[in-house]
N, C-alpha and C. Protein backbone atom coordinates (compact mmCIF):
# COMPACT_ATOMS: atom_id res chain seq x y z
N UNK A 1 35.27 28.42 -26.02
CA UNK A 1 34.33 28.26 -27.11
C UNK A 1 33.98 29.66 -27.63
N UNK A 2 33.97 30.01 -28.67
CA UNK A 2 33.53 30.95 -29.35
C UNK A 2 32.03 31.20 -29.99
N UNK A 3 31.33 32.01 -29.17
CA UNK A 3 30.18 31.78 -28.94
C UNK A 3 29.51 32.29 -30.57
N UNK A 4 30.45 33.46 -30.75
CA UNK A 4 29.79 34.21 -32.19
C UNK A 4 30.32 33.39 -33.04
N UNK A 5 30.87 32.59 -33.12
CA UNK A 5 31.24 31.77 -34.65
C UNK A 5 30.41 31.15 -34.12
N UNK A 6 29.90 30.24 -33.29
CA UNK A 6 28.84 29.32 -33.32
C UNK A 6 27.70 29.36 -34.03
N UNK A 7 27.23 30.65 -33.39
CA UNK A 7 25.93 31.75 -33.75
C UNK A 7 25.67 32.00 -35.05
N UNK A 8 27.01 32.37 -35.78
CA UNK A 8 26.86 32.47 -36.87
C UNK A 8 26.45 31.37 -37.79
N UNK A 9 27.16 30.18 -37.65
CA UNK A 9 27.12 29.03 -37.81
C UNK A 9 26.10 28.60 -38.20
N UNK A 10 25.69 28.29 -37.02
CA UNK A 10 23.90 27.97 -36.71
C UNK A 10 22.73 28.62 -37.58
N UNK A 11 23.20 30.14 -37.48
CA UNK A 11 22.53 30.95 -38.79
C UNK A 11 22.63 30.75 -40.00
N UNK A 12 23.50 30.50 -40.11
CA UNK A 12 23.99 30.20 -41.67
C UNK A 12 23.33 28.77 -42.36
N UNK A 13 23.60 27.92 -41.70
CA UNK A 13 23.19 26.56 -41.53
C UNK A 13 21.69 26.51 -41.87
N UNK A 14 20.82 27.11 -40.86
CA UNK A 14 19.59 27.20 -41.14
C UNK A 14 19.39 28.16 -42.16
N UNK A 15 19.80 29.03 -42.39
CA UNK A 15 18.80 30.56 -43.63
C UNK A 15 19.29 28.93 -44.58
N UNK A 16 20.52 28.59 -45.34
CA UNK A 16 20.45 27.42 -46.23
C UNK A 16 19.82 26.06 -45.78
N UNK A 17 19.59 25.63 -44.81
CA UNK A 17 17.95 24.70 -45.10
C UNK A 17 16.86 25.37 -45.06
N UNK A 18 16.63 26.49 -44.65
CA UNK A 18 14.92 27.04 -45.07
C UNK A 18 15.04 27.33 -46.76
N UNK A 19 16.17 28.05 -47.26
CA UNK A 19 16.14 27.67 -48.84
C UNK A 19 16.19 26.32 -49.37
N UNK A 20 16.94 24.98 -49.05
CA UNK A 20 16.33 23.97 -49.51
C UNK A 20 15.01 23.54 -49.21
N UNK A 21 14.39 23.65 -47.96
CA UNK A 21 13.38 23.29 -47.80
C UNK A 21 11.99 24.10 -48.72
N UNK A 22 12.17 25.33 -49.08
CA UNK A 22 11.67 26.02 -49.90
C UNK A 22 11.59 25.22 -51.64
N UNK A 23 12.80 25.03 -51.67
CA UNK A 23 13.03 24.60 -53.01
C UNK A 23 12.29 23.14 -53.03
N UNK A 24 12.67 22.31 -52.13
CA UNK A 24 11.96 20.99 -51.79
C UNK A 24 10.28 21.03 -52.08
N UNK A 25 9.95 21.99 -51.16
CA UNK A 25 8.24 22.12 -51.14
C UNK A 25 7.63 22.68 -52.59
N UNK A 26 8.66 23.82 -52.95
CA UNK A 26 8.24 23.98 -54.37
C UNK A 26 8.27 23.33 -55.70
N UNK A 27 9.53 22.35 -55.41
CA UNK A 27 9.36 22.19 -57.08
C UNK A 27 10.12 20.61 -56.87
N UNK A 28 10.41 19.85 -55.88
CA UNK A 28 10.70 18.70 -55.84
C UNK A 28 9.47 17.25 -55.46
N UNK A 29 8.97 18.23 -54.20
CA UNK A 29 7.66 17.34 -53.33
C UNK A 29 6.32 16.96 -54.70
N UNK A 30 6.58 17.69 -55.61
CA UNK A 30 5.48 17.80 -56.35
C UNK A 30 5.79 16.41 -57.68
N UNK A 31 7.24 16.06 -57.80
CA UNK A 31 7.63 15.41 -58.65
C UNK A 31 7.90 14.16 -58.37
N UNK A 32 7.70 13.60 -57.28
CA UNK A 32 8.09 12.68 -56.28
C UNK A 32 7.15 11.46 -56.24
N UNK A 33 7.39 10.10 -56.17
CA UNK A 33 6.49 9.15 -56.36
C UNK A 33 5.62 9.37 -54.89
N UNK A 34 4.46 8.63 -55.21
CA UNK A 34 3.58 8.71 -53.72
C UNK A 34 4.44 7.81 -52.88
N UNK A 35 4.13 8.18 -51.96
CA UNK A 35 4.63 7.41 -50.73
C UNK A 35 5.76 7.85 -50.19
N UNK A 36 6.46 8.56 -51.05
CA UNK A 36 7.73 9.27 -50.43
C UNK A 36 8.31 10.19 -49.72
N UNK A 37 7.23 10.91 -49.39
CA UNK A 37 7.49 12.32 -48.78
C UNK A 37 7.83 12.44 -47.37
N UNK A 38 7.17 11.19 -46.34
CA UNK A 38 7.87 10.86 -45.20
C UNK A 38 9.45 10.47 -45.23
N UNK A 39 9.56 9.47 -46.03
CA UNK A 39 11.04 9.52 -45.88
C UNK A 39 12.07 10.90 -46.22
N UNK A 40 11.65 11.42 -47.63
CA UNK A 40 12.06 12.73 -47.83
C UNK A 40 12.20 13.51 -46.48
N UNK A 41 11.25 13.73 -45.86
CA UNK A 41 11.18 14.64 -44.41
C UNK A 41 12.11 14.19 -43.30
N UNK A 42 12.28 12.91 -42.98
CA UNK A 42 13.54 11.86 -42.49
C UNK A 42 15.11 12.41 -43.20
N UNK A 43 15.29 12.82 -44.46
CA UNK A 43 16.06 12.69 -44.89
C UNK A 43 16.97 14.26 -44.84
N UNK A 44 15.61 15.21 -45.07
CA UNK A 44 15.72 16.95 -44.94
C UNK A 44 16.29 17.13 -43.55
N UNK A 45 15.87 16.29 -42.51
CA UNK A 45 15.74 16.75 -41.34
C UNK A 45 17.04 16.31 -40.35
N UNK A 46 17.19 14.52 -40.84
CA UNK A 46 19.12 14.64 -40.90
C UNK A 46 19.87 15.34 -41.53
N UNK A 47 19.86 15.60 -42.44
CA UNK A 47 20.66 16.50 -43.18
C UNK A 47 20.81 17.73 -42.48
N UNK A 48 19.93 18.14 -41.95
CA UNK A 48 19.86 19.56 -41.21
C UNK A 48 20.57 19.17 -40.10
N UNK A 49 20.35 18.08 -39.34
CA UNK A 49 21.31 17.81 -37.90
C UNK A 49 22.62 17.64 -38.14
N UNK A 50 22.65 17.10 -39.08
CA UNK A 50 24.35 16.58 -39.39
C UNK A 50 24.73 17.77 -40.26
N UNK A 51 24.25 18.70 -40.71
CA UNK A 51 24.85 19.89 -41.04
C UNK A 51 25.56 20.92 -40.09
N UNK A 52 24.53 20.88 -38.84
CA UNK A 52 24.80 21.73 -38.03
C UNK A 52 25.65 21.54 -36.93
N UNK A 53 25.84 20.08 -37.29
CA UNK A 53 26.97 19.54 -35.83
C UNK A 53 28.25 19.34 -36.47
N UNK A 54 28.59 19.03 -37.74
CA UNK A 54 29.86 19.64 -38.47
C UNK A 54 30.57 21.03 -38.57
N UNK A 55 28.89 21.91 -38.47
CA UNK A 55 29.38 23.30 -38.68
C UNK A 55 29.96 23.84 -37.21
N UNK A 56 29.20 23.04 -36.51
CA UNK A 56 29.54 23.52 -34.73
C UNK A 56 30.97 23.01 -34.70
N UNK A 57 30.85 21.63 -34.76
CA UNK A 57 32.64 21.21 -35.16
C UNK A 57 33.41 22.42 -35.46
N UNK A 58 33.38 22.33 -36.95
CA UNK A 58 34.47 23.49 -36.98
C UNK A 58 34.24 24.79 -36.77
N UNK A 59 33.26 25.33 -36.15
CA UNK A 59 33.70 26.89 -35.79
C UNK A 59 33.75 26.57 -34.37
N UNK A 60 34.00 25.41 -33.48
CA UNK A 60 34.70 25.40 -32.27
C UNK A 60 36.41 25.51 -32.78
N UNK A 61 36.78 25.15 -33.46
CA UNK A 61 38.34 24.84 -33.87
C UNK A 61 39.26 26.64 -33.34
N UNK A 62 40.17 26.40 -32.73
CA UNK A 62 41.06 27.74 -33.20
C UNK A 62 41.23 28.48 -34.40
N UNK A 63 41.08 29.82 -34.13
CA UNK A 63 41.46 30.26 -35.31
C UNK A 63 42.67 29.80 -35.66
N UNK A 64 43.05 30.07 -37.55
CA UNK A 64 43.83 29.70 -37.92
C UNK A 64 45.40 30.46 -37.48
N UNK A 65 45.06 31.70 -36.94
CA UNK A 65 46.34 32.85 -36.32
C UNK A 65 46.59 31.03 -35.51
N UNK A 66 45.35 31.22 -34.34
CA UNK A 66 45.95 30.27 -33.20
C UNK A 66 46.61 28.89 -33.21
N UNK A 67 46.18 28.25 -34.64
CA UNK A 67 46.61 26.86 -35.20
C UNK A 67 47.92 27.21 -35.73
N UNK A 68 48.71 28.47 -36.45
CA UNK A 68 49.52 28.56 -36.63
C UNK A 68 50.98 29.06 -35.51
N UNK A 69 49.89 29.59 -34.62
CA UNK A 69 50.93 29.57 -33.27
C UNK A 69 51.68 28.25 -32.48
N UNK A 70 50.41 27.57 -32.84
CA UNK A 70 50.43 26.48 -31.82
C UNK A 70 51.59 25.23 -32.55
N UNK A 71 51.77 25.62 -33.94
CA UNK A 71 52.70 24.78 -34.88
C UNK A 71 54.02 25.08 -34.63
N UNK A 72 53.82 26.51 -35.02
CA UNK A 72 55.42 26.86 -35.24
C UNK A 72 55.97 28.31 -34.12
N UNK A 73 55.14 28.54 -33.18
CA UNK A 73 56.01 29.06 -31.78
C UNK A 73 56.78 28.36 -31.12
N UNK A 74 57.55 29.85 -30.64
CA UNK A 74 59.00 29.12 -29.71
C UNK A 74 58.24 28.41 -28.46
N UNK A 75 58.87 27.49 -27.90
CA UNK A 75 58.71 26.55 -26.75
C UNK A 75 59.07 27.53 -25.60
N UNK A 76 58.35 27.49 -24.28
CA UNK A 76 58.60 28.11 -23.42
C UNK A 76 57.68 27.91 -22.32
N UNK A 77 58.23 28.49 -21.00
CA UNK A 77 56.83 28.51 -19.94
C UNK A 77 57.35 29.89 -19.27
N UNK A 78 55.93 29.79 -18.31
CA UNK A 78 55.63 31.06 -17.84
C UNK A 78 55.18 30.78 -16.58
N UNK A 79 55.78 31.60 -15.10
CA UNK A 79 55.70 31.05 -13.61
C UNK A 79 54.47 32.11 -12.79
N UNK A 80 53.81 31.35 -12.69
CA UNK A 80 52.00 32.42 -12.74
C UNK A 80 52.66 32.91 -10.96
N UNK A 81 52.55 34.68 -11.09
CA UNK A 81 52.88 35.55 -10.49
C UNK A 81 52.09 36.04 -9.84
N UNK A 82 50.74 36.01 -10.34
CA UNK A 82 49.63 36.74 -9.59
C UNK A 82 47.94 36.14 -10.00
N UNK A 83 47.06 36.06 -9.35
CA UNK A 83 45.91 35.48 -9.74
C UNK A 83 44.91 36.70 -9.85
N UNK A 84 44.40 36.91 -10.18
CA UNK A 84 43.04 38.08 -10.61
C UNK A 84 41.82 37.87 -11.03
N UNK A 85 41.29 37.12 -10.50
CA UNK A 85 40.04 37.19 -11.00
C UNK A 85 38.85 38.13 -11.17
N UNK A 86 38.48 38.55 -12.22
CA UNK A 86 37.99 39.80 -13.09
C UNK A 86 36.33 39.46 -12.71
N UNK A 87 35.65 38.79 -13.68
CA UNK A 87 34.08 38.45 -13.74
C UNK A 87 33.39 37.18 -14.14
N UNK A 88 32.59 36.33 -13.74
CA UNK A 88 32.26 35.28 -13.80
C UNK A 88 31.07 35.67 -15.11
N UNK A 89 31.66 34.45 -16.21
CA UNK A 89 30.85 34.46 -17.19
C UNK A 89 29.56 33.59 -17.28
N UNK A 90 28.76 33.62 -18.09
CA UNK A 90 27.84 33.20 -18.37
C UNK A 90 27.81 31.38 -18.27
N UNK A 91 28.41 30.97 -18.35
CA UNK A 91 28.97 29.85 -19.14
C UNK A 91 30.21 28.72 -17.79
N UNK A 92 29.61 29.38 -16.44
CA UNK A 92 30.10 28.63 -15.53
C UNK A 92 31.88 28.92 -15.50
N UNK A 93 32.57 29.75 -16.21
CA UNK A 93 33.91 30.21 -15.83
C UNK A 93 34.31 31.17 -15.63
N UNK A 94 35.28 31.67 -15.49
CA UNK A 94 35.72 32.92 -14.59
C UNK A 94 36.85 33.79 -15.78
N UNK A 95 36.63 35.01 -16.00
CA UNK A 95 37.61 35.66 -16.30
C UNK A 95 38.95 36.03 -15.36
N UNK A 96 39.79 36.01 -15.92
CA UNK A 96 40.67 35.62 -14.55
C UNK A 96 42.48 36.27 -15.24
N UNK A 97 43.12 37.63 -14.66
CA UNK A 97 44.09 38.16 -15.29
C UNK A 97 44.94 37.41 -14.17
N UNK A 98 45.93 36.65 -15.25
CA UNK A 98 47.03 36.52 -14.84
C UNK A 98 48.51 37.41 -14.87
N UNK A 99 48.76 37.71 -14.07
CA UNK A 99 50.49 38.30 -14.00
C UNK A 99 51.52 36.94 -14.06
N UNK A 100 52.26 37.11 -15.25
CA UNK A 100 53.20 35.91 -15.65
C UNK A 100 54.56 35.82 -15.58
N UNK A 101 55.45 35.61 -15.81
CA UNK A 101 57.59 36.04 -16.18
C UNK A 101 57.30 34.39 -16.82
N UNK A 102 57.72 34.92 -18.35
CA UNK A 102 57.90 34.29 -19.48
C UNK A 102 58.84 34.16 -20.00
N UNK A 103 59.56 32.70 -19.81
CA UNK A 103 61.03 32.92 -20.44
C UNK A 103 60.56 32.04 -21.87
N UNK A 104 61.29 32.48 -22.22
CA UNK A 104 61.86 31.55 -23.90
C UNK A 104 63.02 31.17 -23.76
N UNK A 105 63.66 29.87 -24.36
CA UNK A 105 65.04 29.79 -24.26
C UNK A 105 65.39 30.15 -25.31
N UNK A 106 66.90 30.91 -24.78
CA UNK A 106 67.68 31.66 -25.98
C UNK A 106 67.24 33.30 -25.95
N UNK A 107 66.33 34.06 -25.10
CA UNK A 107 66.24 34.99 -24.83
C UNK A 107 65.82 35.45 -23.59
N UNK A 108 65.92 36.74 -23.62
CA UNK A 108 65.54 37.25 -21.85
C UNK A 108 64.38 37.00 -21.55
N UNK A 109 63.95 36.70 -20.10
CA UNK A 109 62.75 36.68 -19.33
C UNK A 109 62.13 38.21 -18.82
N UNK A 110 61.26 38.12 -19.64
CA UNK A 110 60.23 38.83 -19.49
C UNK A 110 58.58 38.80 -18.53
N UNK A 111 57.78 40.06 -18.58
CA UNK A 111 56.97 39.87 -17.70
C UNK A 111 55.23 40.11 -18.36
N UNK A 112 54.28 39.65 -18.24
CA UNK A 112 53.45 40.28 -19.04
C UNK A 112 51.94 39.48 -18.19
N UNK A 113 50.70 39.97 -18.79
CA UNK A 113 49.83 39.90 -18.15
C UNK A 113 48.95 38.86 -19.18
N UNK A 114 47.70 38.25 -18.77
CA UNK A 114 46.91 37.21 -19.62
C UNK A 114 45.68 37.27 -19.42
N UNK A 115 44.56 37.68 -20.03
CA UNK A 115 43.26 37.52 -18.97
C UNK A 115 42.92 35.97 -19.65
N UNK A 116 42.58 35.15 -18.93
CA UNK A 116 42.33 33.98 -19.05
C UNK A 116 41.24 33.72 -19.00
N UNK A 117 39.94 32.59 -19.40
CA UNK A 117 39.00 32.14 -19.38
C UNK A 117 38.92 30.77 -18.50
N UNK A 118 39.59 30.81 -17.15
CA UNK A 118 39.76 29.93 -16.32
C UNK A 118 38.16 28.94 -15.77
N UNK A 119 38.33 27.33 -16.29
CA UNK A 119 37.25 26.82 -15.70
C UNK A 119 38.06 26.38 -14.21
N UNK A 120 36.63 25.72 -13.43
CA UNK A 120 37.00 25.01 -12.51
C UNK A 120 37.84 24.10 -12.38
N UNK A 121 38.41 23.54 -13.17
CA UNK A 121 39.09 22.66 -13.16
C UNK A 121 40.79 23.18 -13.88
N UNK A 122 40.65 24.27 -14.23
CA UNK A 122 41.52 24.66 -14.30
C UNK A 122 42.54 25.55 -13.05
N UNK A 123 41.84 25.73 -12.46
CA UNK A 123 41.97 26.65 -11.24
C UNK A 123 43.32 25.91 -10.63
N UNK A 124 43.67 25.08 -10.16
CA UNK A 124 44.26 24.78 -9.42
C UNK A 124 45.86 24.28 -10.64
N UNK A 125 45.49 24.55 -11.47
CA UNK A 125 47.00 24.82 -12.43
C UNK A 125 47.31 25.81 -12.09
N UNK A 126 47.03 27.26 -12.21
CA UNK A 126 46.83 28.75 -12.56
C UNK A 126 47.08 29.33 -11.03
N UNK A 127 47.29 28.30 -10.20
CA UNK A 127 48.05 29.00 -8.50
C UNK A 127 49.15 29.66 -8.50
N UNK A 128 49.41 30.77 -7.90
CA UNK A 128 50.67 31.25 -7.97
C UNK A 128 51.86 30.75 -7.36
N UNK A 129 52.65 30.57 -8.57
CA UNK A 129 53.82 29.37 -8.27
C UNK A 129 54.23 28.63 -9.31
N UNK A 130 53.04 28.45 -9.88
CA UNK A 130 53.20 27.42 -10.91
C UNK A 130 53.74 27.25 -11.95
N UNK A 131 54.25 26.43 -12.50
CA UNK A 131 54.79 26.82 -14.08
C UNK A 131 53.91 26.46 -15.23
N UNK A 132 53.38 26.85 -16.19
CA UNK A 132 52.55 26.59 -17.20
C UNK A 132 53.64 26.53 -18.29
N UNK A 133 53.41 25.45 -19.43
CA UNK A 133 53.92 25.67 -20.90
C UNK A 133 53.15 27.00 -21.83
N UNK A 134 53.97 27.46 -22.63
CA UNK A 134 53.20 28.61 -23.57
C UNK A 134 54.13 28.40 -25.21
N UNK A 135 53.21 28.84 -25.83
CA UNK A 135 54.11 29.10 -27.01
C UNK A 135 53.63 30.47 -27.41
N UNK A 136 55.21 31.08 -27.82
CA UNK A 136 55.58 32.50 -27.93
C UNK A 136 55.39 32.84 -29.95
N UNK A 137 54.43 33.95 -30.33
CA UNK A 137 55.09 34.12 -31.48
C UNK A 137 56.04 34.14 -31.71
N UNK A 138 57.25 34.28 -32.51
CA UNK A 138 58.54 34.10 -32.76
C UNK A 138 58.76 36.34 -33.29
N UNK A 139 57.89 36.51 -34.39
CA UNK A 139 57.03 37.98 -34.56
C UNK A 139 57.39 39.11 -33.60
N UNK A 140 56.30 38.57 -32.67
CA UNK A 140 55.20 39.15 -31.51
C UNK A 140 55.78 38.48 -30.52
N UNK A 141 56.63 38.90 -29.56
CA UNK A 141 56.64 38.47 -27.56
C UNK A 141 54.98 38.48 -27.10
N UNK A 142 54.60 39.66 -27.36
CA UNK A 142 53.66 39.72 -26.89
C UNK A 142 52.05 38.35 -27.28
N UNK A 143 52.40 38.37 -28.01
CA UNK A 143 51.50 37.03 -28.52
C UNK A 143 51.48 35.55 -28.23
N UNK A 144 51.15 35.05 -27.02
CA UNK A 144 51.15 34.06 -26.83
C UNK A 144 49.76 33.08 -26.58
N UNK A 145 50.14 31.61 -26.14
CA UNK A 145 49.07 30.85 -26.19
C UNK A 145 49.72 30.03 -24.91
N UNK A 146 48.80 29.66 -23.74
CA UNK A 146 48.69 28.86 -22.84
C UNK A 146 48.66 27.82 -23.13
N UNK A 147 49.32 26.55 -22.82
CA UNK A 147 49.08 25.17 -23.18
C UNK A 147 48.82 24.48 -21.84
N UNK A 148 47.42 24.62 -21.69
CA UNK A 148 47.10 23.87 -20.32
C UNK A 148 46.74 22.61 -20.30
């Protein structure tokens, strides 16, 4: 999860309902039949929830680099060589460098490193031994994506 697109998100989301709500109190609430202003407030206030859980939606999504990796990279896996675990984040998972040998078919096997954002439940993929799927930029060797 990408914590600063969230953040931003969330910011964004709200500075534009405190300007509608501004605009609302100034120059709408005043034009409004009686009786309406509860529902109005019902209505400001979904709007604000369902704004902000769309916006969370998509700034969880991959970037678009990563959506375009994930389309059109070469097919391949990678036989986890070494386990490393670095520093335990905030957020209940583990930074965690992997040592990999990455083949692609149709070219040489290569060797390269990953720091990973390993949860618990990932752990026991990521043993040394294992084979993981990846997709390779086609570009960039160096650019890849884990498909766990």
């Amino acid at each position: 999860m990408d914590h600063e697109r969230i953040l931003r998100t969330v910011l964004g989301v709200t500075a534009g309902y405190l300007i509608l709500l501004a605009l609302w109190l100034g120059w709408v609430v005043h034009r409004t039949p009686p009786g309406t202003v509860p529902y109005q407030i019902v209505a400001l206030v979904g709007l604000f929830g369902s704004c902000v859980g769309i916006g969370m939606m998509l700034a969880a999504r991959p970037s678009k680099a990563d959506r375009r990796l994930w389309r059109h990279g070469l097919e391949g896996w990678a036989t986890v060589e070494g386990v490393h675990p670095l520093e335990r984040t905030d957020h209940h998972t583990e930074l965690t460098e992997l040592d990999l040998e990455l083949t692609v078919p149709g070219s040489e096997s290569y060797r390269g490193t990953v720091v990973f954002d390993a949860t618990p439940a990932d752990r026991p993929r990521l043993a040394v031994g294992e084979i993981l799927s990846i997709r390779v930029d086609p570009t960039n060797r160096d650019r890849i994506i884990l498909l766990l």
